[in-house]
Protein backbone atom coordinates (compact mmCIF):
# COMPACT_ATOMS: atom_id res chain seq x y z
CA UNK A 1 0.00 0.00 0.00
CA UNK A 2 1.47 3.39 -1.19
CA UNK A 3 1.49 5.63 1.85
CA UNK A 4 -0.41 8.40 2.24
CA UNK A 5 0.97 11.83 0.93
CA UNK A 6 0.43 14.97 3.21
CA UNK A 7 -1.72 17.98 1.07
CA UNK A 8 -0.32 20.71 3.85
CA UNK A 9 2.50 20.32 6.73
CA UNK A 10 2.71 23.09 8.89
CA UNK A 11 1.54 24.09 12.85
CA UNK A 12 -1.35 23.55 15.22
CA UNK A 13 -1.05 26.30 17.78
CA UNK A 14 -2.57 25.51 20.75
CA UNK A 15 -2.11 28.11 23.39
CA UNK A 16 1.70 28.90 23.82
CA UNK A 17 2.27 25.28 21.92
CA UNK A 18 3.12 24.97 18.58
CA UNK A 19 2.90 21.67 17.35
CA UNK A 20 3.90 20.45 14.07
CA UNK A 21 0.96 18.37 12.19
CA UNK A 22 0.72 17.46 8.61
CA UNK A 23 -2.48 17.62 6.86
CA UNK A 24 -4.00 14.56 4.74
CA UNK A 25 -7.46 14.57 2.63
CA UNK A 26 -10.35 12.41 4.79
CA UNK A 27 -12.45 12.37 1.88
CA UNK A 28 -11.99 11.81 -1.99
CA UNK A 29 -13.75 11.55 -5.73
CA UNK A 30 -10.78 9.54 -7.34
CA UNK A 31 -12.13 6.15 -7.16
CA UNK A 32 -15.50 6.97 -8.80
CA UNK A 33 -15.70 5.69 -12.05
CA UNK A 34 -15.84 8.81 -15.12
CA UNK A 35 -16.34 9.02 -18.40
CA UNK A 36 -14.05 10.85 -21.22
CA UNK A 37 -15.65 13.06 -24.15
CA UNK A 38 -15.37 10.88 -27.70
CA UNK A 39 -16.25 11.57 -31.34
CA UNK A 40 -18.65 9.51 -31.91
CA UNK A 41 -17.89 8.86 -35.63
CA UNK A 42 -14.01 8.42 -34.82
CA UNK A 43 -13.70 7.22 -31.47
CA UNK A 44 -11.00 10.03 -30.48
CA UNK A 45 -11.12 12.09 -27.38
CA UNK A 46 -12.17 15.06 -27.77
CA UNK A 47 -10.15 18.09 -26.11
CA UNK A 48 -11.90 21.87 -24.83
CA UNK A 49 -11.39 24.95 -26.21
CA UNK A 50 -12.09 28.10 -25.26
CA UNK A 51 -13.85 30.10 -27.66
CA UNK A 52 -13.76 34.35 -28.00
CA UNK A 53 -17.51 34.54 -28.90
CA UNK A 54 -17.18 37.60 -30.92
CA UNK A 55 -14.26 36.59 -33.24
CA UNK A 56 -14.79 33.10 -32.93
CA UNK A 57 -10.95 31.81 -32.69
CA UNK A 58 -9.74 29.76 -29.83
CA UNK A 59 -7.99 31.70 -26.67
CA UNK A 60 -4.82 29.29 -25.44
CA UNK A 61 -3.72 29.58 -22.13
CA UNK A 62 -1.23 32.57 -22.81
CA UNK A 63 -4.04 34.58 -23.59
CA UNK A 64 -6.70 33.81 -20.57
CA UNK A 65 -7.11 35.92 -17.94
CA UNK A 66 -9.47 36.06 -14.62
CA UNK A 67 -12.55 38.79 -14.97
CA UNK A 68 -15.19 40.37 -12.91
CA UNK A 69 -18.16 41.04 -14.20
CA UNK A 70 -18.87 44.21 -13.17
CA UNK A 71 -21.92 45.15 -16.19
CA UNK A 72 -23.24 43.28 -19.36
CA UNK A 73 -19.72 42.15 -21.15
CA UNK A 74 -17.92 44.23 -19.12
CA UNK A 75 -15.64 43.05 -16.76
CA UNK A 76 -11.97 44.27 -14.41
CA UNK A 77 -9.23 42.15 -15.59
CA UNK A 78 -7.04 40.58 -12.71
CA UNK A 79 -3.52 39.25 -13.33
CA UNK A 80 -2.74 36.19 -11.40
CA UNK A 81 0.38 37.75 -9.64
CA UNK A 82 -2.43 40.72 -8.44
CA UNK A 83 -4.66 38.40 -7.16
CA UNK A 84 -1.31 36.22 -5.32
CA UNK A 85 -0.49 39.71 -3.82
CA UNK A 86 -3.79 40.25 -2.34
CA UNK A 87 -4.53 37.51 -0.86
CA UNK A 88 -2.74 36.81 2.49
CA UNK A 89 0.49 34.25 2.64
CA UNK A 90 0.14 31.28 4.60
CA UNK A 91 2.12 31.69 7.61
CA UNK A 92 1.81 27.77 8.08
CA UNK A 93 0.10 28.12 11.58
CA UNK A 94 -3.46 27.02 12.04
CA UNK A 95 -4.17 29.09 15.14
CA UNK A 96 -6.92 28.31 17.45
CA UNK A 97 -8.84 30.91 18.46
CA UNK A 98 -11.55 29.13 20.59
CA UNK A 99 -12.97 25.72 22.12
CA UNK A 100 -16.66 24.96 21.62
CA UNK A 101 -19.36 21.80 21.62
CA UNK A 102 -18.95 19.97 18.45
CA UNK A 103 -22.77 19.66 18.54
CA UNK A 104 -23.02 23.96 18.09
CA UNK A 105 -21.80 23.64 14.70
CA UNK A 106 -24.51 23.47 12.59
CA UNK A 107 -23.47 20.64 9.86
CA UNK A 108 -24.63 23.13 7.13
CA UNK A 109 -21.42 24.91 7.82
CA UNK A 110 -18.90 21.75 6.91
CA UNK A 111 -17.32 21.74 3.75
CA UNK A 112 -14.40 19.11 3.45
CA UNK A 113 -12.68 16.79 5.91
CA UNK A 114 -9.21 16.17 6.86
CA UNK A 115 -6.60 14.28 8.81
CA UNK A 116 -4.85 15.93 10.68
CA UNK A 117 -1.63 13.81 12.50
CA UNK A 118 1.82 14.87 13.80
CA UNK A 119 4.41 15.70 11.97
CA UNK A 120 7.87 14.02 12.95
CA UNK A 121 8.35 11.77 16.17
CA UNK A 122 9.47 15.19 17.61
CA UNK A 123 5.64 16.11 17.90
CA UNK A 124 3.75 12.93 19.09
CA UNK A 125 4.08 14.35 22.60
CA UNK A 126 2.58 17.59 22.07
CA UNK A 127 -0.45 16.30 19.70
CA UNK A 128 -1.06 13.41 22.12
CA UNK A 129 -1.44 16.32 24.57
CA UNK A 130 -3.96 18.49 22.32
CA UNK A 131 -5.66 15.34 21.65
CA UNK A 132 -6.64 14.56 24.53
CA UNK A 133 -7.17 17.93 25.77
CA UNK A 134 -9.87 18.27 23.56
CA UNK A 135 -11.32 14.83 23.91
CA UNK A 136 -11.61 15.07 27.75
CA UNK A 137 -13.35 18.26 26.92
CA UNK A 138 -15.62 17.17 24.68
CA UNK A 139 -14.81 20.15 22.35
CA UNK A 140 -13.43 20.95 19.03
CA UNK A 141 -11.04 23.68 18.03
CA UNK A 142 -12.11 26.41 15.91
CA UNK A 143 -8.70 27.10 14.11
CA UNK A 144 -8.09 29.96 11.30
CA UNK A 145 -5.52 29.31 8.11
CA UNK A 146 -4.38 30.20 4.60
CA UNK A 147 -4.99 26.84 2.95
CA UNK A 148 -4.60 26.16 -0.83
CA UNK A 149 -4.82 29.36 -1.57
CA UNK A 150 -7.96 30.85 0.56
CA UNK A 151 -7.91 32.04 3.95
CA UNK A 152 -10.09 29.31 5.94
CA UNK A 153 -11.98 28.52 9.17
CA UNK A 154 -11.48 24.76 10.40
CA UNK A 155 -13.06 23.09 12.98
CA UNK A 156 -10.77 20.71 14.80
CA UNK A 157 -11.86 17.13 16.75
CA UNK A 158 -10.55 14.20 18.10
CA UNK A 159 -10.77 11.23 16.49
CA UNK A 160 -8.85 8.11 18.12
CA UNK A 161 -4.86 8.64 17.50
CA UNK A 162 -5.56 11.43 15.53
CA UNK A 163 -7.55 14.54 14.97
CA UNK A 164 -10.37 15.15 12.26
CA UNK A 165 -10.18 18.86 10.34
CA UNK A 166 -13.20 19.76 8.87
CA UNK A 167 -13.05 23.08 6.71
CA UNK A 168 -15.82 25.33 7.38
CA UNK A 169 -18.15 27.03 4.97
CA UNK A 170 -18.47 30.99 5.85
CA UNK A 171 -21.77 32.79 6.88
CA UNK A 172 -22.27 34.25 3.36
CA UNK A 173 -21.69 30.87 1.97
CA UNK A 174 -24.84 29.32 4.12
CA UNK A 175 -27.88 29.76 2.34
CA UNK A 176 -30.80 31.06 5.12
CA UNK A 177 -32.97 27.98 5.93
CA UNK A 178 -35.94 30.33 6.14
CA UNK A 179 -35.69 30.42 1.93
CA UNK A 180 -36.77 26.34 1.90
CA UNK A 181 -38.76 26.47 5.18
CA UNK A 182 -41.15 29.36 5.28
CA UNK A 183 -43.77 28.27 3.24
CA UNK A 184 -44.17 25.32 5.30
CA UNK A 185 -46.82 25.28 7.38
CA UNK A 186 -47.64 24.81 11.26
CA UNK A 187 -49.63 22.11 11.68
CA UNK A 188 -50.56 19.81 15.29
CA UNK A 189 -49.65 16.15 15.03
CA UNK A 190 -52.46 14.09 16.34
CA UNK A 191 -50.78 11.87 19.91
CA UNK A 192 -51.29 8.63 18.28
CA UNK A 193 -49.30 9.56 14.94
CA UNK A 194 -46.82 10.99 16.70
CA UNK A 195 -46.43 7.56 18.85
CA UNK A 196 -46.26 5.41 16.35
CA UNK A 197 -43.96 7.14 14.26
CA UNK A 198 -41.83 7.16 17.10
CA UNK A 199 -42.37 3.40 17.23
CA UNK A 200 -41.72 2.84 13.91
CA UNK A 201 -38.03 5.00 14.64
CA UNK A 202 -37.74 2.61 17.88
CA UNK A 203 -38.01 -0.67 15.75
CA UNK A 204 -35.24 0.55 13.27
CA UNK A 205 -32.87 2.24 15.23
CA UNK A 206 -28.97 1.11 14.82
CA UNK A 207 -25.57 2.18 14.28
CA UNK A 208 -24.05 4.14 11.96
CA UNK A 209 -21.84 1.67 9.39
CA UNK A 210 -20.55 3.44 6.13
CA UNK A 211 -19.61 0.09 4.76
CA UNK A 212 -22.84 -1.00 4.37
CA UNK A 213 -24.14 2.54 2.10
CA UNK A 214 -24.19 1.10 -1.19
CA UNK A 215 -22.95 3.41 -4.24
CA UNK A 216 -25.86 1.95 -6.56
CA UNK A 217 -25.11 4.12 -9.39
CA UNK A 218 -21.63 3.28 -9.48
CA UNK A 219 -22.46 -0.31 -9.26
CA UNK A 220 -24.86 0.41 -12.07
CA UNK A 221 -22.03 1.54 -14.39
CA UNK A 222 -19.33 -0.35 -13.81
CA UNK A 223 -21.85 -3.62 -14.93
CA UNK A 224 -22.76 -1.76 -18.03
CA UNK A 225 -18.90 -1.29 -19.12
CA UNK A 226 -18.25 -4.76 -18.03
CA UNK A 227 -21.70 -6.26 -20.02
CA UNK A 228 -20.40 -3.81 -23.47
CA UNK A 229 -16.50 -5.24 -22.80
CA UNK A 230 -17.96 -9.31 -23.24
CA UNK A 231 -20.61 -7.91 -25.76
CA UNK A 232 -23.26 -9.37 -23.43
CA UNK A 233 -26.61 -7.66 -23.73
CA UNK A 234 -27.16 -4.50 -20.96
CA UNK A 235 -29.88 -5.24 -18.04
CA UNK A 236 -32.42 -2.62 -18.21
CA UNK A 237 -32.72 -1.63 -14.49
CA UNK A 238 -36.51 -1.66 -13.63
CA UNK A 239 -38.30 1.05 -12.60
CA UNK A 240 -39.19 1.66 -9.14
CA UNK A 241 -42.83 2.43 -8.55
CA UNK A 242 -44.42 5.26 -7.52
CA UNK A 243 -46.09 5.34 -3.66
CA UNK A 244 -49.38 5.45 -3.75
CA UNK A 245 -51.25 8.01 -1.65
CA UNK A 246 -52.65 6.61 1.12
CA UNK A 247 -53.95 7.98 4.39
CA UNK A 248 -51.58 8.51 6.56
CA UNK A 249 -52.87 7.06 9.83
CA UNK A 250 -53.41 3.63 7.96
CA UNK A 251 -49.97 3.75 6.68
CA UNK A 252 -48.42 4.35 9.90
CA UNK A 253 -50.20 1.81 11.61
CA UNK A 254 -48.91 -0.84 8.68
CA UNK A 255 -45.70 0.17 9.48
CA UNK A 256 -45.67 -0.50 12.57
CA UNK A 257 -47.59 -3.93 12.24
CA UNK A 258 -44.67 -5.11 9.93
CA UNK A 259 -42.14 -3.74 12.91
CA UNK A 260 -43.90 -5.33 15.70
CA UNK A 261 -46.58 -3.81 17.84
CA UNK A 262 -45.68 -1.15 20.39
CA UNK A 263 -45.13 -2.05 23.68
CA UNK A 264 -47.93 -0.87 26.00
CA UNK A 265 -47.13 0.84 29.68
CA UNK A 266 -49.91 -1.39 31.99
CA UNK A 267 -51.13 1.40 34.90
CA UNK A 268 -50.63 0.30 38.54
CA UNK A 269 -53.22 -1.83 39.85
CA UNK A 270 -55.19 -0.21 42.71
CA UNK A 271 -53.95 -3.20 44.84
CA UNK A 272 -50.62 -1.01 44.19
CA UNK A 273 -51.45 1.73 44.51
């Protein structure tokens, strides 16, 4: 097994300590399977081009340049050595500036995650120390950086040996809930449909197991190349029907027939009492 490669080394500081940590990508798009662009009629891959609309000949890379629209077809040109001098340098550090809950982030605000682990047998000490700091805490660390080029916020947890970085999405990046959930309305949940939903949640509670999430598109694909490799003919997936509207106290009492009846709480006898 290849070992993993570090995307970022530089330092946790944690207080007074500066630790060096190396940073490693948690999560990643490589192994899905992807198509290339052919010609149809010739079987070669085809390559982009970017086109100047108005004179209609192809712009190579010399020739590009970033723009802001500022008006219709009008737009400030930025060079890229502008844009490298205005945004800040990393200084390497990912500074923490405060400890809170790891259940007050809103998961709306996660982007990507991270691995974060020491860097160099000279820091196991001091990350062992922020580890478990943090751990016995039962708090994450919000840290600040310049990382791949944009100044980010990071929220920083433990996560057995290691700690788990998750890059944060900023407050103008977080669409307002409101915009999806104003036009619902306020309605009062009869007791018994609220019971047996909660029954039916009872009956198929469990524990959280990645492995078992099945990629069915993927799946889907990867049969279809292998069927058109062996010239075998392609299984037409069937279509799933559509639910049919039923009321919804009758449904939720057949789901909760095919889950096992709810338990019933027998009142105290007067004897007892």
């Amino acid at each position: 097994m290849v070992a993993a490669r570090a995307n970022w080394k530089g330092y946790l500081k944690f207080g007074e300590i500066s630790c060096p940590v190396a940073l490693y990508t948690g999560a990643s798009t490589s192994e899905r399977i992807s198509f290339h662009t052919i010609n149809r009629d010739t079987g070669h891959r085809v390559r982009r081009e970017f086109i100047d609309p108005v004179t209609e000949d192809p712009v190579d890379r010399e020739h590009q340049i970033k723009g802001f629209e500022i008006d219709t077809d009008r737009y400030v040109e930025v060079e890229p050595d502008e844009i490298a001098k205005a945004v800040p340098e990393s200084n390497k550090t990912l500074a923490v500036a405060a400890f809170v809950p790891c259940a007050d982030i809103d998961t709306v605000y996660f982007d990507k995650p991270y691995y974060l682990a020491p860097s160099g047998h000279v820091a196991d000490e001091a990350f062992a120390v922020i580890r478990e700091a943090l751990r016995a805490s039962k708090v994450g660390a919000l840290a600040h950086a310049a990382l791949f080029r944009r100044y980010r916020a990071l929220m920083i947890r433990a996560d057995g040996l290691g700690l788990v970085a998750h890059t944060l999405n900023f407050d103008y990046e977080v669409r307002s809930a409101s915009d999806a959930f104003d036009k619902i309305p306020k309605l009062k949940i009869q007791k018994e449909m609220l019971d047996l939903a909660k029954h039916i949640i009872e009956t198929k509670k469990g524990e959280f197991d990645p492995s078992k999430f099945d990629d069915r598109y993927e799946a889907a694909v990867a049969e279809l190349v292998k069927a058109k490799l062996a010239g075998k003919p392609i299984k037409v997936a069937k279509k799933p029907k559509a639910p049919k509207v039923v009321d919804l106290m009758e449904a939720l009492r057949a789901s909760v027939k095919q889950g096992g009846e709810p338990s019933r709480k027998r009142r105290p006898s007067k004897k007892a009492a």
